[in-house]
PDB file of N, CA and C in Angstrom:
ATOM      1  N   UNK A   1      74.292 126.316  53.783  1.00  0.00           N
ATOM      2  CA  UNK A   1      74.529 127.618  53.207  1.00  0.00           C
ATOM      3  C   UNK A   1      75.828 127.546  52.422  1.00  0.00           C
ATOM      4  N   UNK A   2      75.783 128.377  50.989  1.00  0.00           N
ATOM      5  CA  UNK A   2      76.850 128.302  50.435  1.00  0.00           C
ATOM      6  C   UNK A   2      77.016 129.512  49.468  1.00  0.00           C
ATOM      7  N   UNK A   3      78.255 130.061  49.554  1.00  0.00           N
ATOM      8  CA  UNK A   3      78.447 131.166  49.079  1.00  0.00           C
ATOM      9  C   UNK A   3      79.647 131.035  47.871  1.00  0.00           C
ATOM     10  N   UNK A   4      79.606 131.175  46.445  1.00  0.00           N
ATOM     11  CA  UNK A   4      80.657 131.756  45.877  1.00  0.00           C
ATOM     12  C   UNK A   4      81.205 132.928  45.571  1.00  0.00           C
ATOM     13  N   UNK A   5      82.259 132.741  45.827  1.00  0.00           N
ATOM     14  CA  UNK A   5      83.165 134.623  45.667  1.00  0.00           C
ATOM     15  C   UNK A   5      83.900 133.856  44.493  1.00  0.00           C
ATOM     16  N   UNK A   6      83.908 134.390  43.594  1.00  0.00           N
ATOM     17  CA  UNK A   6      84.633 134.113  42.100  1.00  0.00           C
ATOM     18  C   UNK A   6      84.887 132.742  42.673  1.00  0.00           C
ATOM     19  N   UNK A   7      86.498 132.286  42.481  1.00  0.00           N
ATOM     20  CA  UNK A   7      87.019 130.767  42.571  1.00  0.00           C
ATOM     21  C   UNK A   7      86.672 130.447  43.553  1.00  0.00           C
ATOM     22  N   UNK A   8      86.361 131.076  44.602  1.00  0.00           N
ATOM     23  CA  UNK A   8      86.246 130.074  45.912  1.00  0.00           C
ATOM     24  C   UNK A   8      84.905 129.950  46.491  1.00  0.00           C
ATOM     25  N   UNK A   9      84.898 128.928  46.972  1.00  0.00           N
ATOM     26  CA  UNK A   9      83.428 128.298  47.444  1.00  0.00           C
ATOM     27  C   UNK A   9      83.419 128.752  49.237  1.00  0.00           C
ATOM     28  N   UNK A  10      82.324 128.932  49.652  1.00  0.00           N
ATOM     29  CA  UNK A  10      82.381 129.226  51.123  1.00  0.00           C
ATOM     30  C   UNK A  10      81.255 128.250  51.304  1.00  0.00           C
ATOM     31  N   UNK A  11      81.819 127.167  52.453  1.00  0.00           N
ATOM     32  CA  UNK A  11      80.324 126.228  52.631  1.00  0.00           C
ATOM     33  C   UNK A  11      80.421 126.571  54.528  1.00  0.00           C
ATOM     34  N   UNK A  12      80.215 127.275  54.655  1.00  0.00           N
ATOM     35  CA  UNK A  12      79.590 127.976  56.099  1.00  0.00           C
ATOM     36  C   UNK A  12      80.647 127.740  57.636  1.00  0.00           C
ATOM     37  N   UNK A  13      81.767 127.502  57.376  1.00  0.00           N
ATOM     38  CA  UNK A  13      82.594 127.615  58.024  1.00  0.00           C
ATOM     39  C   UNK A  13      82.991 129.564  58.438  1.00  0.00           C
ATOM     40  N   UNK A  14      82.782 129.427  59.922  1.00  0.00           N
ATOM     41  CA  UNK A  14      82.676 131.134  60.335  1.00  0.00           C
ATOM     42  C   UNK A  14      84.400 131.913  60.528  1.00  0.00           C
ATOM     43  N   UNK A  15      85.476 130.670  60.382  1.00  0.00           N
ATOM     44  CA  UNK A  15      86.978 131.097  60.128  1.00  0.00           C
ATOM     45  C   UNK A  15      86.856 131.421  59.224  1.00  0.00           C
ATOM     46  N   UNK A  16      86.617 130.576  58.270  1.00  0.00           N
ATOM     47  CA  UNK A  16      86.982 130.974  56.775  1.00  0.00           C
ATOM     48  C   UNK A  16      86.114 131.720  56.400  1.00  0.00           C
ATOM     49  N   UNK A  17      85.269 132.332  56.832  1.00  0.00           N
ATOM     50  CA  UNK A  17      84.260 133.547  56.330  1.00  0.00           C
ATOM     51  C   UNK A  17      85.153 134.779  56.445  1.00  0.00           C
ATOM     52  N   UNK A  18      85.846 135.004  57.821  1.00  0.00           N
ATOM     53  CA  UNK A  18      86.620 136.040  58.563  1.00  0.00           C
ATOM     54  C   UNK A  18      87.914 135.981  57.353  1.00  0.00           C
ATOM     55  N   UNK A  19      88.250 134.990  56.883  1.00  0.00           N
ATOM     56  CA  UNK A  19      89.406 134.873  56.375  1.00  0.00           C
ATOM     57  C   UNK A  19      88.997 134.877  54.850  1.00  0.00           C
ATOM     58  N   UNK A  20      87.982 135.015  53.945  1.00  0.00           N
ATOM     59  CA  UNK A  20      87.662 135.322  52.760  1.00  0.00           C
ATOM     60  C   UNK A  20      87.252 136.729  52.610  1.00  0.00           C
ATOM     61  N   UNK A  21      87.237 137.372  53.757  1.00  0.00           N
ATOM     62  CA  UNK A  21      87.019 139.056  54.169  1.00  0.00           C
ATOM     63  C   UNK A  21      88.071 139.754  54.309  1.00  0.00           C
ATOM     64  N   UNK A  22      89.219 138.880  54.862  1.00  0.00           N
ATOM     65  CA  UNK A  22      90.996 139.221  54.842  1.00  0.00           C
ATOM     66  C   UNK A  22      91.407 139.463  53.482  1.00  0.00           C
ATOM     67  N   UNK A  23      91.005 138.967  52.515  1.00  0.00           N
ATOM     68  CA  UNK A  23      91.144 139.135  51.103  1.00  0.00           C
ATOM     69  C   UNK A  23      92.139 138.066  50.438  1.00  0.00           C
ATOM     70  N   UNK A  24      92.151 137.538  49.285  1.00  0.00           N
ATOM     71  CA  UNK A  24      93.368 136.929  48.650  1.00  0.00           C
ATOM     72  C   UNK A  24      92.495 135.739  47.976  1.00  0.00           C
ATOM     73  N   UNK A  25      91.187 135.553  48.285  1.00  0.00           N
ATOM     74  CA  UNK A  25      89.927 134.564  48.147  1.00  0.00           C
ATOM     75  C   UNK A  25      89.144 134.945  46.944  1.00  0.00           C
ATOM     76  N   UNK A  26      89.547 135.518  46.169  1.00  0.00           N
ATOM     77  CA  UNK A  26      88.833 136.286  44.877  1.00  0.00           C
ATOM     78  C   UNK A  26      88.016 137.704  45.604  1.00  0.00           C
ATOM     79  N   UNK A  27      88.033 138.374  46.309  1.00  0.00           N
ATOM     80  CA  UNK A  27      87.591 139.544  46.542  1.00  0.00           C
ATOM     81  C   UNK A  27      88.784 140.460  46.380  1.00  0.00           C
ATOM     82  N   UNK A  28      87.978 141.425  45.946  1.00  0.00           N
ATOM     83  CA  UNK A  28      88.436 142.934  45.090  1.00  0.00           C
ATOM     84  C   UNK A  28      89.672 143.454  46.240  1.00  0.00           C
ATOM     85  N   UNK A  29      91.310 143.585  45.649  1.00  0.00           N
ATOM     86  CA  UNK A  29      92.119 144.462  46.356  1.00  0.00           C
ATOM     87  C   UNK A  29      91.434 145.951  46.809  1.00  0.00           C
ATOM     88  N   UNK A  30      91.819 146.314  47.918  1.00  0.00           N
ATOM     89  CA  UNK A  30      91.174 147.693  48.205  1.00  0.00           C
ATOM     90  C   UNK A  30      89.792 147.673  48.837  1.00  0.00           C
ATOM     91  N   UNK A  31      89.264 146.571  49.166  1.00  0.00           N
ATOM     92  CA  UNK A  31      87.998 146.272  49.805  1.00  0.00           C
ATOM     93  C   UNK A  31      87.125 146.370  49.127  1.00  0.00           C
ATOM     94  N   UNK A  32      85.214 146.514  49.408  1.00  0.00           N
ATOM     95  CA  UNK A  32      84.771 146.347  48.589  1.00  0.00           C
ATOM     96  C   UNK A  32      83.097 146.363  49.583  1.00  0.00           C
ATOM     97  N   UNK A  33      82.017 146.313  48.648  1.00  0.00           N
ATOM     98  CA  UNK A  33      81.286 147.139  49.453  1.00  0.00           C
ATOM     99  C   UNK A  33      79.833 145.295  49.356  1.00  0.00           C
ATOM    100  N   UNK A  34      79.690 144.738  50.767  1.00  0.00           N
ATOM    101  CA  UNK A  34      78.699 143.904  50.908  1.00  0.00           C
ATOM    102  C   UNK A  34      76.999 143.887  51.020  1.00  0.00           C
ATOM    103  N   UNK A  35      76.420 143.904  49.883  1.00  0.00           N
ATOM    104  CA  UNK A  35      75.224 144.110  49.760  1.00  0.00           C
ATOM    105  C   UNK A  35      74.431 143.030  50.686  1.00  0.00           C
ATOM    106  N   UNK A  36      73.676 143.254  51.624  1.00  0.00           N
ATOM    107  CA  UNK A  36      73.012 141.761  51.875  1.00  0.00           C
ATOM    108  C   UNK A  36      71.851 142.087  51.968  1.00  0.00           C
ATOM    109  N   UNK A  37      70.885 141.417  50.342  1.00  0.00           N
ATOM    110  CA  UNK A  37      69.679 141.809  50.279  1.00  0.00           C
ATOM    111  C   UNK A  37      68.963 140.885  51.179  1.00  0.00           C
ATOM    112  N   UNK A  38      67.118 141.574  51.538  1.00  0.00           N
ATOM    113  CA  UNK A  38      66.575 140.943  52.199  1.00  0.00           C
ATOM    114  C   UNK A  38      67.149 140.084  53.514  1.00  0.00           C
ATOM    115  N   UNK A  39      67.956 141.376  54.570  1.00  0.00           N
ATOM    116  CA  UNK A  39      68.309 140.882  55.490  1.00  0.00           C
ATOM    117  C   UNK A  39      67.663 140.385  56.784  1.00  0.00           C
ATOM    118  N   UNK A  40      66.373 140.895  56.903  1.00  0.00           N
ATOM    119  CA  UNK A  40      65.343 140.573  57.894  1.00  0.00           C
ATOM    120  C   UNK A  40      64.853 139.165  57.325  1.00  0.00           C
ATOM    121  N   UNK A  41      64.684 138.767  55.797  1.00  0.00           N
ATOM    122  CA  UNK A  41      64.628 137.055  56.300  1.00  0.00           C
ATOM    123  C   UNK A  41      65.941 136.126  56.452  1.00  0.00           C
ATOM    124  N   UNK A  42      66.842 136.780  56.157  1.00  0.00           N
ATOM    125  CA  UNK A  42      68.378 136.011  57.007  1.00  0.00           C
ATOM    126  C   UNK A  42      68.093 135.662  58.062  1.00  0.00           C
ATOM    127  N   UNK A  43      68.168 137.418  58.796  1.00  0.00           N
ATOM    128  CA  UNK A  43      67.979 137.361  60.264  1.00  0.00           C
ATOM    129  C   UNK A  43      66.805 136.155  60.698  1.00  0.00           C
ATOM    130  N   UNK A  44      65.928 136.224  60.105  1.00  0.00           N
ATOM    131  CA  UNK A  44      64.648 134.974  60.627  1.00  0.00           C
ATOM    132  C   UNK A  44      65.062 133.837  60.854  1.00  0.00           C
ATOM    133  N   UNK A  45      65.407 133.266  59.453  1.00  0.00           N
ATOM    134  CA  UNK A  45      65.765 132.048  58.890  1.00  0.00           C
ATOM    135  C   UNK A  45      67.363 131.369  59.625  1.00  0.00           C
ATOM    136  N   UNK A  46      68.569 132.373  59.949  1.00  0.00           N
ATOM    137  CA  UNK A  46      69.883 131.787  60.521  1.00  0.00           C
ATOM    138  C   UNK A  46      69.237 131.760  61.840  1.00  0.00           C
ATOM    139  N   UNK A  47      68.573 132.800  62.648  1.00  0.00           N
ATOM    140  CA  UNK A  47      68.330 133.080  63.900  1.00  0.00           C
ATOM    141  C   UNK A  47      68.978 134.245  64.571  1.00  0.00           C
ATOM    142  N   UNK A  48      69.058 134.899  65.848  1.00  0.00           N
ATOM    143  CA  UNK A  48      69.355 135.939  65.923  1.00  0.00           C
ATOM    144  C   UNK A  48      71.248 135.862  66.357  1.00  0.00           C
ATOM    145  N   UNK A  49      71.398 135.016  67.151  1.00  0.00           N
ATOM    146  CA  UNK A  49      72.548 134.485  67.743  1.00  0.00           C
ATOM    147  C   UNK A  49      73.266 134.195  66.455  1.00  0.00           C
ATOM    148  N   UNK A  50      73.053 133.593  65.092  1.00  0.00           N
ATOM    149  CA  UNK A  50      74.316 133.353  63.829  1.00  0.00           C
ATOM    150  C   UNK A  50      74.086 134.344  63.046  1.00  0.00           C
ATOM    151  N   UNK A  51      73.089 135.459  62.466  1.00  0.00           N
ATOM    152  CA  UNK A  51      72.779 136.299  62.044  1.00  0.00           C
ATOM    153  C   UNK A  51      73.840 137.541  62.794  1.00  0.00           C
ATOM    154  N   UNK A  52      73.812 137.773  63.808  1.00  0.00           N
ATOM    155  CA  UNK A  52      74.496 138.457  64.509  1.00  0.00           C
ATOM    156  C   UNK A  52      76.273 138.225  64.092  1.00  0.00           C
ATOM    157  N   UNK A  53      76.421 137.227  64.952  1.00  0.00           N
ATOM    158  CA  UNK A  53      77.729 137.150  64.594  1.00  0.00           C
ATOM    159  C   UNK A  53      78.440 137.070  62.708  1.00  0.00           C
ATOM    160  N   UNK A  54      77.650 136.440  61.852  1.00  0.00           N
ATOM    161  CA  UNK A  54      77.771 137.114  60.829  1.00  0.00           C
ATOM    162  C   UNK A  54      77.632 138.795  60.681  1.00  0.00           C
ATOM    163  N   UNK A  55      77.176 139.438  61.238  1.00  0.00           N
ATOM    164  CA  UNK A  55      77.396 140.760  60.811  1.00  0.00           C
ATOM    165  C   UNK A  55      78.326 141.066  61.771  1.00  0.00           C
ATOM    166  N   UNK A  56      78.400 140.833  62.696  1.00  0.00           N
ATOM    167  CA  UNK A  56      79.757 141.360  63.213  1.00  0.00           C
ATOM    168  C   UNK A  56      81.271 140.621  62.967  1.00  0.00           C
ATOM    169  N   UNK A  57      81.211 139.390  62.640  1.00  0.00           N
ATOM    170  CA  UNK A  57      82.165 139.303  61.284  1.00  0.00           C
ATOM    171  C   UNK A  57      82.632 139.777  60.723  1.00  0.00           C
ATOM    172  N   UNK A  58      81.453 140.767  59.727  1.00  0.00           N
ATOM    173  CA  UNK A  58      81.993 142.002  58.426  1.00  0.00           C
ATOM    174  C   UNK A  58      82.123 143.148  59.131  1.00  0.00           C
ATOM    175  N   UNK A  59      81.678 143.825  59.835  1.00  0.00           N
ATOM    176  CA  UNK A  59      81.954 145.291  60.428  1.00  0.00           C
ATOM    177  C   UNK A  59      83.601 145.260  60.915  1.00  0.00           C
ATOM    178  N   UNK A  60      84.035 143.967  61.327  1.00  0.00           N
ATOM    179  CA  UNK A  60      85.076 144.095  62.019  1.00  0.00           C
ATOM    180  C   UNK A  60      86.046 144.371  61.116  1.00  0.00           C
ATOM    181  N   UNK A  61      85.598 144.058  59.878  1.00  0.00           N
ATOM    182  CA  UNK A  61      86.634 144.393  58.522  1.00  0.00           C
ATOM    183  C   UNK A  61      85.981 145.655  57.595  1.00  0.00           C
ATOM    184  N   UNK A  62      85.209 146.418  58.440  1.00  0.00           N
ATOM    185  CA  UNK A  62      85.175 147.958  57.950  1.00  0.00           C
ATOM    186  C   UNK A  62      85.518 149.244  58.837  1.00  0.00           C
ATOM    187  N   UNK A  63      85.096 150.176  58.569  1.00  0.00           N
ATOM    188  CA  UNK A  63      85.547 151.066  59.074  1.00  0.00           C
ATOM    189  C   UNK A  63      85.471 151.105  60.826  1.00  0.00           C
ATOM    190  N   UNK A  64      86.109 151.235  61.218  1.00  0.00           N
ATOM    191  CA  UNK A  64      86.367 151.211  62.915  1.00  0.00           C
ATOM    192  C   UNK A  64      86.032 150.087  62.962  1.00  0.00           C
ATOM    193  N   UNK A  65      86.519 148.889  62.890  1.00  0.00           N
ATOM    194  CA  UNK A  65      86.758 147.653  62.982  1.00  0.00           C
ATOM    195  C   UNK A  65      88.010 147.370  63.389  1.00  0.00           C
ATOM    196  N   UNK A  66      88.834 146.171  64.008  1.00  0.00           N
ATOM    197  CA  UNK A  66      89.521 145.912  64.450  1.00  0.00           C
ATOM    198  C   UNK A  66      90.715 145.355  63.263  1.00  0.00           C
ATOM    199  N   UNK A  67      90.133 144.989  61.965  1.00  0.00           N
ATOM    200  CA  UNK A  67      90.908 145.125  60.623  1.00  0.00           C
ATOM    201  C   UNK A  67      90.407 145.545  59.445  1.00  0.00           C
ATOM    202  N   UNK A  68      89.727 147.172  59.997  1.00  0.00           N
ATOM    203  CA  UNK A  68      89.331 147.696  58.696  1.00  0.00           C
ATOM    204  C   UNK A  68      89.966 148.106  57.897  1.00  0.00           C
ATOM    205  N   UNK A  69      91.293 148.142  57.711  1.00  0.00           N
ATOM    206  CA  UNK A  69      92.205 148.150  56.334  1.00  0.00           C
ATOM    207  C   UNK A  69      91.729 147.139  55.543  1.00  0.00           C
ATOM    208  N   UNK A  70      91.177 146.201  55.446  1.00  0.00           N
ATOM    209  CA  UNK A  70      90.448 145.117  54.323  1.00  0.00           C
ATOM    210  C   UNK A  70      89.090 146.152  53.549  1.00  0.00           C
ATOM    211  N   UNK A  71      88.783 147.197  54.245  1.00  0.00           N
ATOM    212  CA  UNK A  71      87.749 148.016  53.627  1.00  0.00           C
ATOM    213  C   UNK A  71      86.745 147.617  52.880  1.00  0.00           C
ATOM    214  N   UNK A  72      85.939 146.801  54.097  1.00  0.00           N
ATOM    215  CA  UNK A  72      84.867 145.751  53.734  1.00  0.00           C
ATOM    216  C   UNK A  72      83.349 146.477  54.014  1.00  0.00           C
ATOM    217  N   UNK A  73      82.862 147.195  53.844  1.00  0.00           N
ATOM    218  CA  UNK A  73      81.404 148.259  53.765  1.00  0.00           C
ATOM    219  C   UNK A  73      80.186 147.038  54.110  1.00  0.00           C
ATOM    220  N   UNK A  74      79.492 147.191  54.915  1.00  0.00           N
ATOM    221  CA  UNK A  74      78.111 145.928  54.599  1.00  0.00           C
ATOM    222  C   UNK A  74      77.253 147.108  54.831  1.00  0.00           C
ATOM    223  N   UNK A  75      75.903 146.971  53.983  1.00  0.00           N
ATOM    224  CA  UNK A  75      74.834 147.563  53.914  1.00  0.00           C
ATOM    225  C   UNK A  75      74.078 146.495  53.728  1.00  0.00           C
ATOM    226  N   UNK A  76      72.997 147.052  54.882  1.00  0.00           N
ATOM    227  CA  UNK A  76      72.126 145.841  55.098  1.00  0.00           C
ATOM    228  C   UNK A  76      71.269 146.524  54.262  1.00  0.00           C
ATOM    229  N   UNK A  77      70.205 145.373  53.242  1.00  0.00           N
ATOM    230  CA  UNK A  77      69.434 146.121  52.037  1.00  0.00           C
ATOM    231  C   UNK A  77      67.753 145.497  52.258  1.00  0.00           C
TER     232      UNK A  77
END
């Protein structure tokens, strides 16, 4: 799995996911809102156990999260 956010590359390391959500990684000052289309074949395809903890990953950096000052929104689509 591999993700680009503008300059930076994410190759599936779950720190540096938490820490490209902290911001300074090419994502938008002021937070910013995570679309994740077609999340039921994520969920299939990672499994339920890494699917999971990816979303609770991002919630923790939105609202009532434990560092939602990063004002990170996920809508599952």
């Amino acid at each position: 799995m591999q993700t680009v956010l503008r300059e930076h590359t994410w190759r599936g390391n779950l720190d540096a996911f938490n820490d490209i959500l902290r911001g300074g990684f090419g994502t938008p000052d002021g937070g910013f809102v995570l679309v994740w289309q077609d999340h039921a074949t994520s969920q299939h395809r990672l499994g339920l156990e890494l699917y999971g903890t990816l979303v609770e990953i991002i919630r923790e950096h939105g609202s009532g999260g434990s560092e939602a000052e990063d004002g990170v929104e996920l809508i599952l689509a």
